[in-house]
Protein backbone atom coordinates (compact mmCIF):
# COMPACT_ATOMS: atom_id res chain seq x y z
CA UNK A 1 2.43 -20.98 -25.45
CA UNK A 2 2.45 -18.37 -22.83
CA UNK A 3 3.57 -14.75 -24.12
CA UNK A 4 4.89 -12.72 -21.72
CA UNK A 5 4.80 -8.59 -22.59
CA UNK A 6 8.01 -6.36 -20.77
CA UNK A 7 7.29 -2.46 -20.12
CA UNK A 8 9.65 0.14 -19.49
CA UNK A 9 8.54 3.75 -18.97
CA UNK A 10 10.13 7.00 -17.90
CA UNK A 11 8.12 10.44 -17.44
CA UNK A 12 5.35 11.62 -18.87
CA UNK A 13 6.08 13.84 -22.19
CA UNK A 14 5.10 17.12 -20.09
CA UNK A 15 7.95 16.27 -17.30
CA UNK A 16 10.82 18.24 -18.59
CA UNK A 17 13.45 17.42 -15.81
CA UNK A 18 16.22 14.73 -15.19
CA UNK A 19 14.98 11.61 -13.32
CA UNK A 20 16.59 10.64 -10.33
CA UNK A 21 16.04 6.90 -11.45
CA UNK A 22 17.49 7.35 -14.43
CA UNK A 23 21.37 7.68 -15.30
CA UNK A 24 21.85 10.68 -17.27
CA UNK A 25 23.94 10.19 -20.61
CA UNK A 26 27.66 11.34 -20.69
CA UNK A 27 28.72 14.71 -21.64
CA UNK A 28 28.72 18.46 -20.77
CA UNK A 29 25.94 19.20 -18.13
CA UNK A 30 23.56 21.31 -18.64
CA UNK A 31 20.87 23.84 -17.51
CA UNK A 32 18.93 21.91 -15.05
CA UNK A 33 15.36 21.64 -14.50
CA UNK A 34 14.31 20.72 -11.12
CA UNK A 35 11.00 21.24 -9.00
CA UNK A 36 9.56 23.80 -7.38
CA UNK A 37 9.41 23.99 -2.78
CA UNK A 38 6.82 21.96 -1.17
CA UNK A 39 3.70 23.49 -1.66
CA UNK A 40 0.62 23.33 0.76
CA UNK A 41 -0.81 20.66 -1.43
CA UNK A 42 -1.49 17.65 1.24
CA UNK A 43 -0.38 14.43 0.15
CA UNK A 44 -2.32 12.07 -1.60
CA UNK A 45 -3.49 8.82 1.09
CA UNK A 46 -4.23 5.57 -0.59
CA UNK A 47 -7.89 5.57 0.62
CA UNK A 48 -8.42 9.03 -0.61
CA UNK A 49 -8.85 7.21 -4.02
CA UNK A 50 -9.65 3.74 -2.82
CA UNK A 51 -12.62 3.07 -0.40
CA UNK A 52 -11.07 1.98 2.78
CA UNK A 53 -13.46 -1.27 4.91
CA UNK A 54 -13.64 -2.16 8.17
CA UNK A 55 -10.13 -4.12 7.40
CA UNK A 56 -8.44 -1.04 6.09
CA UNK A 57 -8.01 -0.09 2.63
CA UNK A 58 -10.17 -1.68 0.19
CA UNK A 59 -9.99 -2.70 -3.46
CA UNK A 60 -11.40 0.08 -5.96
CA UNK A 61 -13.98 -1.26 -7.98
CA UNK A 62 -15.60 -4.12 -5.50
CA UNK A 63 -18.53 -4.64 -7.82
CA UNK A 64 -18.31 -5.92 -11.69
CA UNK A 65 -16.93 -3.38 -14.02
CA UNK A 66 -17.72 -4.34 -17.51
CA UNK A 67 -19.69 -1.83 -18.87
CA UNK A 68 -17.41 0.19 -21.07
CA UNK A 69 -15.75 -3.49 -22.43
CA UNK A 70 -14.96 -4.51 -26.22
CA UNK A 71 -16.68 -7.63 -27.17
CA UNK A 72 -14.60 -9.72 -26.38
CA UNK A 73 -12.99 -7.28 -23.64
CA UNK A 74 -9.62 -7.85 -24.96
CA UNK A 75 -10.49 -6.64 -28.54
CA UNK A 76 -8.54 -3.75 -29.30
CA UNK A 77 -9.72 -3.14 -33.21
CA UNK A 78 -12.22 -0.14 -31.74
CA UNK A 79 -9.46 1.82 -29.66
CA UNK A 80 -9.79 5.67 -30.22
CA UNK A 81 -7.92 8.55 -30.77
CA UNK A 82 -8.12 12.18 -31.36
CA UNK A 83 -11.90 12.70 -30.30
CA UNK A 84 -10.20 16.15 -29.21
CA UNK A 85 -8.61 18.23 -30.90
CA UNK A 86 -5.89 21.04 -30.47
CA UNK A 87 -9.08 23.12 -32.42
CA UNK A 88 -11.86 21.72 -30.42
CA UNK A 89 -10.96 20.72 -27.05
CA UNK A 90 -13.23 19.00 -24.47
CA UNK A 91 -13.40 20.92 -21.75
CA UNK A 92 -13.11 19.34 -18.47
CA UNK A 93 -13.21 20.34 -14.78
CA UNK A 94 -10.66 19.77 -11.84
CA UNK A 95 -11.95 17.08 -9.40
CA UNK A 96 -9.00 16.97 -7.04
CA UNK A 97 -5.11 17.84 -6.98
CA UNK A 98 -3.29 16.27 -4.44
CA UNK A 99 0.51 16.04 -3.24
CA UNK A 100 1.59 12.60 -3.40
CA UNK A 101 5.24 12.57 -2.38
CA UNK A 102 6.90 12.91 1.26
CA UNK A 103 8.71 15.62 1.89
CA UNK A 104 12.38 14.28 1.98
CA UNK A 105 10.96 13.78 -2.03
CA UNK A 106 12.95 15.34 -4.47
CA UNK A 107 10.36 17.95 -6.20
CA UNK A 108 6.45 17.96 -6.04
CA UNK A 109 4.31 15.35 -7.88
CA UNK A 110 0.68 15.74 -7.57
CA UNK A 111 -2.15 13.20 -8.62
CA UNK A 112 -5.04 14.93 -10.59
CA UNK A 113 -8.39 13.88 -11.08
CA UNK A 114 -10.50 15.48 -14.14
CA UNK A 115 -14.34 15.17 -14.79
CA UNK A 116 -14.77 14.64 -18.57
CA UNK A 117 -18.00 13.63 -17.87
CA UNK A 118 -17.83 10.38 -19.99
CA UNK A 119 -17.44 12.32 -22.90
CA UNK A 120 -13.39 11.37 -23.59
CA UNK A 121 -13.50 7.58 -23.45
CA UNK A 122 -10.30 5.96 -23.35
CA UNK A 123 -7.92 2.44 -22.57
CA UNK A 124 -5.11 1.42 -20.04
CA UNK A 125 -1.86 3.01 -22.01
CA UNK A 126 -3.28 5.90 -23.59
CA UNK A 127 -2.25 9.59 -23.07
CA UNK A 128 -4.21 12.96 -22.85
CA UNK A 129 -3.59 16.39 -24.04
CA UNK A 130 -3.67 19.40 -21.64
CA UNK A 131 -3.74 22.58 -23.31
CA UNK A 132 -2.41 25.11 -20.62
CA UNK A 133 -3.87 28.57 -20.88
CA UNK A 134 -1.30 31.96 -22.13
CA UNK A 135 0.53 32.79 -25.27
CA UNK A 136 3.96 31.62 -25.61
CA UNK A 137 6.20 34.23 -25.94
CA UNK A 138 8.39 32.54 -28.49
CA UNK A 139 5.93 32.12 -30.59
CA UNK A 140 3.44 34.64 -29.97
CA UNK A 141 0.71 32.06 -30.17
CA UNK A 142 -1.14 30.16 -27.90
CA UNK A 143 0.79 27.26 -26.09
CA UNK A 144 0.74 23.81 -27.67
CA UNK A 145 -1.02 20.42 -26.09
CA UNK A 146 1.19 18.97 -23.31
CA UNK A 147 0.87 15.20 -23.26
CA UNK A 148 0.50 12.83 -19.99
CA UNK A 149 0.00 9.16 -19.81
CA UNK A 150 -3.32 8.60 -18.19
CA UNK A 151 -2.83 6.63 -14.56
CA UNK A 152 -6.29 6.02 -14.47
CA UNK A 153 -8.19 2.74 -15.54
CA UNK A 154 -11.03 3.64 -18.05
CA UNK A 155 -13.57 3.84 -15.37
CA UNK A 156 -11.66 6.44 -13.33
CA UNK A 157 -10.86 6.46 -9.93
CA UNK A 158 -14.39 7.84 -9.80
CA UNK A 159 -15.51 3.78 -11.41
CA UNK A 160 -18.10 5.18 -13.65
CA UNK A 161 -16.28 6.12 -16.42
CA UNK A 162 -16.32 10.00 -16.02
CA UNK A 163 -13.04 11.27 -14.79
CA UNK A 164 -9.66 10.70 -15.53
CA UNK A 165 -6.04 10.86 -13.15
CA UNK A 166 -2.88 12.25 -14.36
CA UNK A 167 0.43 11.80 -12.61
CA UNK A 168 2.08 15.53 -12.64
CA UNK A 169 5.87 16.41 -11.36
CA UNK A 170 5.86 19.68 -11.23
CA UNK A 171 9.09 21.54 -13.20
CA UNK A 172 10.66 24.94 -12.76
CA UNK A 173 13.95 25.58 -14.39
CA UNK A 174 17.09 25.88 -11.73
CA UNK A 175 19.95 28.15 -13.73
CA UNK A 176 23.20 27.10 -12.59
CA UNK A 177 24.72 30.11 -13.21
CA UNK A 178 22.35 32.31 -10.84
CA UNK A 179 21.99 29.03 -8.27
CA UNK A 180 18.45 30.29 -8.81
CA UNK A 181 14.69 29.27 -9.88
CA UNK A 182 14.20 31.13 -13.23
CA UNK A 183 10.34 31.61 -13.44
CA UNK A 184 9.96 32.78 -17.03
CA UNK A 185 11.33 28.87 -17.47
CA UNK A 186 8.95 26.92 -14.99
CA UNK A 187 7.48 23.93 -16.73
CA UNK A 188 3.90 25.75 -17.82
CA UNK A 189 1.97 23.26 -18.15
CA UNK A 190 2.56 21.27 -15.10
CA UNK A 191 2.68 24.48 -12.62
CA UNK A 192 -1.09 25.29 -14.56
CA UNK A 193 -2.06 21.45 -13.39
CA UNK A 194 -0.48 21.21 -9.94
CA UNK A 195 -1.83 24.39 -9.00
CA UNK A 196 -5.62 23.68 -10.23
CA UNK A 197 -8.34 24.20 -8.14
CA UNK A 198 -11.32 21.97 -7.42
CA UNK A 199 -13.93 23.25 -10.58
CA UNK A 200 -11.65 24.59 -12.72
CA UNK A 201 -11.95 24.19 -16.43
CA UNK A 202 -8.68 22.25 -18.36
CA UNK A 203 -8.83 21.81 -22.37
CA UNK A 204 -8.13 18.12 -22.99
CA UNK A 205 -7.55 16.77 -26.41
CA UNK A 206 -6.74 12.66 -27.19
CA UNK A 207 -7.16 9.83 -26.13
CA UNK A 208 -3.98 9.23 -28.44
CA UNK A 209 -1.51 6.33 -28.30
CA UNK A 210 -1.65 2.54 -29.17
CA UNK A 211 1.75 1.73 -28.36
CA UNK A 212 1.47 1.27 -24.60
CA UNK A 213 -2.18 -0.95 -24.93
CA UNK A 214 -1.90 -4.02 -22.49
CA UNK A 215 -2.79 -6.71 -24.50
CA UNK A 216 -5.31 -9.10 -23.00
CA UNK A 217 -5.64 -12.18 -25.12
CA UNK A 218 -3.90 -14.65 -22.90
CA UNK A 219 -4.69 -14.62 -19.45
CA UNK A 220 -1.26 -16.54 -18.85
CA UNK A 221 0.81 -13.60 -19.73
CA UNK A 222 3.40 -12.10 -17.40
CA UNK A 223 3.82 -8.60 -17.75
CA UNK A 224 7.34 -6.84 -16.67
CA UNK A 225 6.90 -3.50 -16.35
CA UNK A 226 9.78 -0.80 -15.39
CA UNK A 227 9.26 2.73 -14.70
CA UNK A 228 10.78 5.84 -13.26
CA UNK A 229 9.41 8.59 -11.36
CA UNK A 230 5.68 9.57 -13.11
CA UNK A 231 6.26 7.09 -15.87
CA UNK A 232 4.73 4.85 -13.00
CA UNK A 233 1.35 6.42 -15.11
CA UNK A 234 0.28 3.39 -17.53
CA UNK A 235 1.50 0.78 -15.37
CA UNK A 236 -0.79 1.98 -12.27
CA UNK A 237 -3.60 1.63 -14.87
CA UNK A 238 -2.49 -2.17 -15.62
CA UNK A 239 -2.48 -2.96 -11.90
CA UNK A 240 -5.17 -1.70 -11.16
CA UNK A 241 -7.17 -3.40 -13.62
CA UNK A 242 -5.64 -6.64 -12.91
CA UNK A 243 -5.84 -6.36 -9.06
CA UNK A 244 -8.04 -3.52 -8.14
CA UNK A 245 -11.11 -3.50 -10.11
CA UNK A 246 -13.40 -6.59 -10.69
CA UNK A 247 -12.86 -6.58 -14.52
CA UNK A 248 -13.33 -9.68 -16.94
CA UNK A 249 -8.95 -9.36 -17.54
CA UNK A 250 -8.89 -9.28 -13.83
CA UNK A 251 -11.08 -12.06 -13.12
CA UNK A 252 -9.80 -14.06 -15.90
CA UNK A 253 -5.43 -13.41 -15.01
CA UNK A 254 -3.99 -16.18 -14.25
CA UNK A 255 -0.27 -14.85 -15.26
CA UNK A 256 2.24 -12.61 -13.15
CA UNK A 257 2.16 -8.72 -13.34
CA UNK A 258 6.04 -7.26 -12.42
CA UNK A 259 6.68 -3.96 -11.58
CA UNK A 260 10.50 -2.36 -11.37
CA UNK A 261 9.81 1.39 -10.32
CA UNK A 262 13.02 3.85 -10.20
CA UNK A 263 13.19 6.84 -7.79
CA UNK A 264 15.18 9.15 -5.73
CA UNK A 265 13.91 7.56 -2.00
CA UNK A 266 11.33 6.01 -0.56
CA UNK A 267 9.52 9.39 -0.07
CA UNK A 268 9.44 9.58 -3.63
CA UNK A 269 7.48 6.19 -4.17
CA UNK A 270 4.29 7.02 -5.81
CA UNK A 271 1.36 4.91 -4.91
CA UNK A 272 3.26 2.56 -3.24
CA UNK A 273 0.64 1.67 -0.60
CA UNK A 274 -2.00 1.16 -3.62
CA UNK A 275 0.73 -1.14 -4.47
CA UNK A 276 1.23 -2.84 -1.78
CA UNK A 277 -2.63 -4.03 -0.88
CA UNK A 278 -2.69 -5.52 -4.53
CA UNK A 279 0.75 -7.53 -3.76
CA UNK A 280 -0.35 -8.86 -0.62
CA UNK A 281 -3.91 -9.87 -1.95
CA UNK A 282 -2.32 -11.36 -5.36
CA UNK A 283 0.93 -12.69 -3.79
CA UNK A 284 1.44 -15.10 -6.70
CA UNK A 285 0.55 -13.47 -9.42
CA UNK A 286 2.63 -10.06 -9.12
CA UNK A 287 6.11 -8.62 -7.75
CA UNK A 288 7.40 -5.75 -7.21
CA UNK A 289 10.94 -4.09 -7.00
CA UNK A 290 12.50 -0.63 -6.22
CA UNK A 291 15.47 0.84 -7.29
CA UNK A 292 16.33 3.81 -5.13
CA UNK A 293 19.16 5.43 -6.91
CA UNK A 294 19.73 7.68 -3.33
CA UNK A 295 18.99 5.56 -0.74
CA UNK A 296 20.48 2.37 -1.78
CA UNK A 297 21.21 -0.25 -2.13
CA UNK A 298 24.23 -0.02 -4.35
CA UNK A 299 24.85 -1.53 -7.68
CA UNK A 300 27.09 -4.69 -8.55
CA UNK A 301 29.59 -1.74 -9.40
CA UNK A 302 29.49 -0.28 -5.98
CA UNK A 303 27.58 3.34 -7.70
CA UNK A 304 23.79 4.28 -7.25
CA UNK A 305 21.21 1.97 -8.07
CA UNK A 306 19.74 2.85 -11.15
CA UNK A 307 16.49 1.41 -12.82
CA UNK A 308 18.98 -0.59 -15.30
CA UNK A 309 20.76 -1.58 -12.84
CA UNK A 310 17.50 -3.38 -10.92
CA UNK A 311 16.34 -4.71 -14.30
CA UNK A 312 19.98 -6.10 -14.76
CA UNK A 313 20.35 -8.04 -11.47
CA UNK A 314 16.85 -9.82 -13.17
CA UNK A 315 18.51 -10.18 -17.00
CA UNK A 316 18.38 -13.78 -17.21
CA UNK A 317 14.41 -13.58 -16.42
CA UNK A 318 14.16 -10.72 -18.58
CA UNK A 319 15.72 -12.01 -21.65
CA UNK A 320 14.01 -15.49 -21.13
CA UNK A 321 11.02 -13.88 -21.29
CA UNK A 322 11.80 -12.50 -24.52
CA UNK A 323 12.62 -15.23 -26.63
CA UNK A 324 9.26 -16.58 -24.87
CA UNK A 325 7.48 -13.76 -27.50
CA UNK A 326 7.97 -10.62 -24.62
CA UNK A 327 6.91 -7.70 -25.95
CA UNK A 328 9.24 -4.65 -24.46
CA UNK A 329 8.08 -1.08 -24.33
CA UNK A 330 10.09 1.71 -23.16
CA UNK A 331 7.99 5.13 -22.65
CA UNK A 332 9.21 8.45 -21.41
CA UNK A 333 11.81 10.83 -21.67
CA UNK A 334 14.94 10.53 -24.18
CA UNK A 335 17.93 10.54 -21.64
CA UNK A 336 16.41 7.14 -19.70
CA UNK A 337 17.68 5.19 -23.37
CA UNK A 338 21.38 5.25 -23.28
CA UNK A 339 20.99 3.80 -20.05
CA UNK A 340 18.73 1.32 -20.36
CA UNK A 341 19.94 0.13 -23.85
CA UNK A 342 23.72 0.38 -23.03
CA UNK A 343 22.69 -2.45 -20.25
CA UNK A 344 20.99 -4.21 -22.53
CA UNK A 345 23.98 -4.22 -25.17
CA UNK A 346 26.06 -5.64 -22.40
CA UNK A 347 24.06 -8.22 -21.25
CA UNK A 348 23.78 -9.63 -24.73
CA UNK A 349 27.60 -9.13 -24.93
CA UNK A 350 28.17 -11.37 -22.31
CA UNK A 351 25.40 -14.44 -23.44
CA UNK A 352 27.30 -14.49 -26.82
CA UNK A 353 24.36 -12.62 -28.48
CA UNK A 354 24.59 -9.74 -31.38
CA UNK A 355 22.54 -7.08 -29.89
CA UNK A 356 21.51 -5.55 -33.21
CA UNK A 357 20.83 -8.59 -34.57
CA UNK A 358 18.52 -9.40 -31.94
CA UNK A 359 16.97 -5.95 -31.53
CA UNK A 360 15.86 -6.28 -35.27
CA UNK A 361 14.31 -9.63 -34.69
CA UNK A 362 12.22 -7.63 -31.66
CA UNK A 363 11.36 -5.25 -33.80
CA UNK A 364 10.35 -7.64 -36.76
CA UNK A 365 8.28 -9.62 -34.65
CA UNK A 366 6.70 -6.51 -33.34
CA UNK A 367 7.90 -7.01 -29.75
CA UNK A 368 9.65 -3.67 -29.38
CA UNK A 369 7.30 -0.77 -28.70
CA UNK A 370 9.57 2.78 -27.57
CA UNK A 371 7.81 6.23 -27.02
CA UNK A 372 9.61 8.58 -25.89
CA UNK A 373 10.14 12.10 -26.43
């Protein structure tokens, strides 16, 4: 039987802001926390991190890449976590930070490559600790790790397993009360890693996380993935080793690989022309969507598209796919839930379906996988 596995993801645990793709939940707004000006960051071209041929941009990893597989590769009994810890960090060194937004792009995300020399091994799904240098005030201690999914494969853009990419908005804290940028409340963490310099050091602690693992075992399954804004992260590491890197999963998919991605505009698209090569070379075997929640088009309601909203027009697929054995994951912040589950509630209302009831079968059956924070 073919299994199909679903993914949804929102931002990365570090990204403390709103997403524009997601519908906030009802209730008193608050404090906002939006990001910074433009900075002089350039942005990030899709051959910067993908050879580009005679024909334009090329495929990362044109040779075989099978050197840091399980046997069999989609054995996932030896997966790692914690070889770093909060105590003993690995310390790792800035390759690159560049801007990868346009600049009608709400805020500044930046795509940032780290040397670990090897040393912090990890799989498609997994997260890293940063550990951002200072004392918090509040607690008059140093600060605490800062967690990002990984949007690199395990062999790096770098394809010899020594570097890792993180997907970074970066946050500063907008007071509505001032109608001004309060510094002392700037995310810390992601202002330390969007304004890195080439060579220097970052503590890194992980890998951690086995909830977002791509399983592997059936080269017939059809992965639907959903994200918004950097919560893109895991999902560019499942593309890429499906369509961009001459991997034994790669060579041996024969399924479909389904990408919803929510965000503000099409300046905000992050590596959409990555994207777009593997779609044109793998025309039956992936899709891709966008829900532009400021540019249109509008909802069945007439309001902002929202990433529930996309996933909704597609329900019948979606939920087919589940009682096929789907496996759903949902990763990012809190406040994309309500949304996404309140859709979910009402399409179940309307095929004649008990949405708890159901939701405990997922769960049961271990097809429900949520992380967020």
């Amino acid at each position: 039987m073919v299994r199909t596995a679903v993914f949804l993801a929102g931002l990365g645990a570090a990204s403390a802001f709103v997403a524009p793709g997601v519908l906030p939940a009802g209730g008193a707004r608050a404090p906002q926390l939006r990001a910074t000006r433009m900075s002089a960051i350039p942005t990030v071209p899709f051959d910067s991190v993908t050879p580009t041929g005679p024909s334009g941009p090329t495929l990362p990893g044109d040779g075989d890449l099978d050197f840091l597989e399980a046997t069999p590769y989609w054995d996932q009994s030896g997966v790692t976590v914690n070889i770093a810890k909060q105590k003993d960090p690995l310390i790792g060194k800035i390759v690159s930070v560049q801007r990868m937004v346009g600049p009608n792009a709400p805020g500044e995300t930046c795509n940032i490559v780290i040397d670990h020399e090897g040393k912090l091994p990890y799989w498609e799904g997994q997260s890293y600790g940063v550990l951002p240098p200072g004392i918090d005030p509040k607690k008059n201690k140093p600060y605490g790790v800062r967690l990002y999914s990984i949007a690199s494969t395990r062999y790096g853009d770098d394809k010899l397993g020594k570097t890792t990419t993180l997907c970074v908005r970066r946050a500063t804290y907008w007071d509505p009360e001032t109608g001004k940028d309060d510094p002392a409340k700037k995310g810390v963490c992601s202002n330390y890693l969007c304004d890195a310099k080439p060579g220097d050091e970052v503590k890194l602690t992980g890998p951690s996380g086995k909830v977002m693992l791509m399983p592997e075992d059936d080269p017939n399954m059809t992965y639907i993935m959903v994200a918004t804004g950097t919560g893109i992260a895991p999902f560019r590491t499942f593309l890429r080793r499906l369509f961009g890197e001459a991997t034994p999963a790669g060579k041996n998919f024969k399924g479909l690989a389904w990408l919803f991605l929510g965000v503000a505009n099409k300046d905000a698209l992050l590596y959409d022309e990555e994207f777009q090569v593997y779609l044109r070379s793998n025309p039956d075997k992936m899709r891709l969507d966008y829900a532009l929640s400021r540019e249109g088009p509008l909802n069945k309601a007439g309001g902002k598209m929202y990433i529930q909203d996309k996933v909704e027009e597609y329900s019948d697929e979606v939920f087919d796919a589940l009682d096929k054995g789907a496996h759903m994951y949902f990763c990012g912040l809190k406040g994309m839930m309500p949304g996404i589950q309140d859709m979910l509630q009402g399409v179940c209302k309307e095929k004649g379906i008990n949405f708890e009831e159901y939701l405990e079968k997922l769960k049961k059956n271990g097809q429900w996988h949520v992380e967020v924070y």
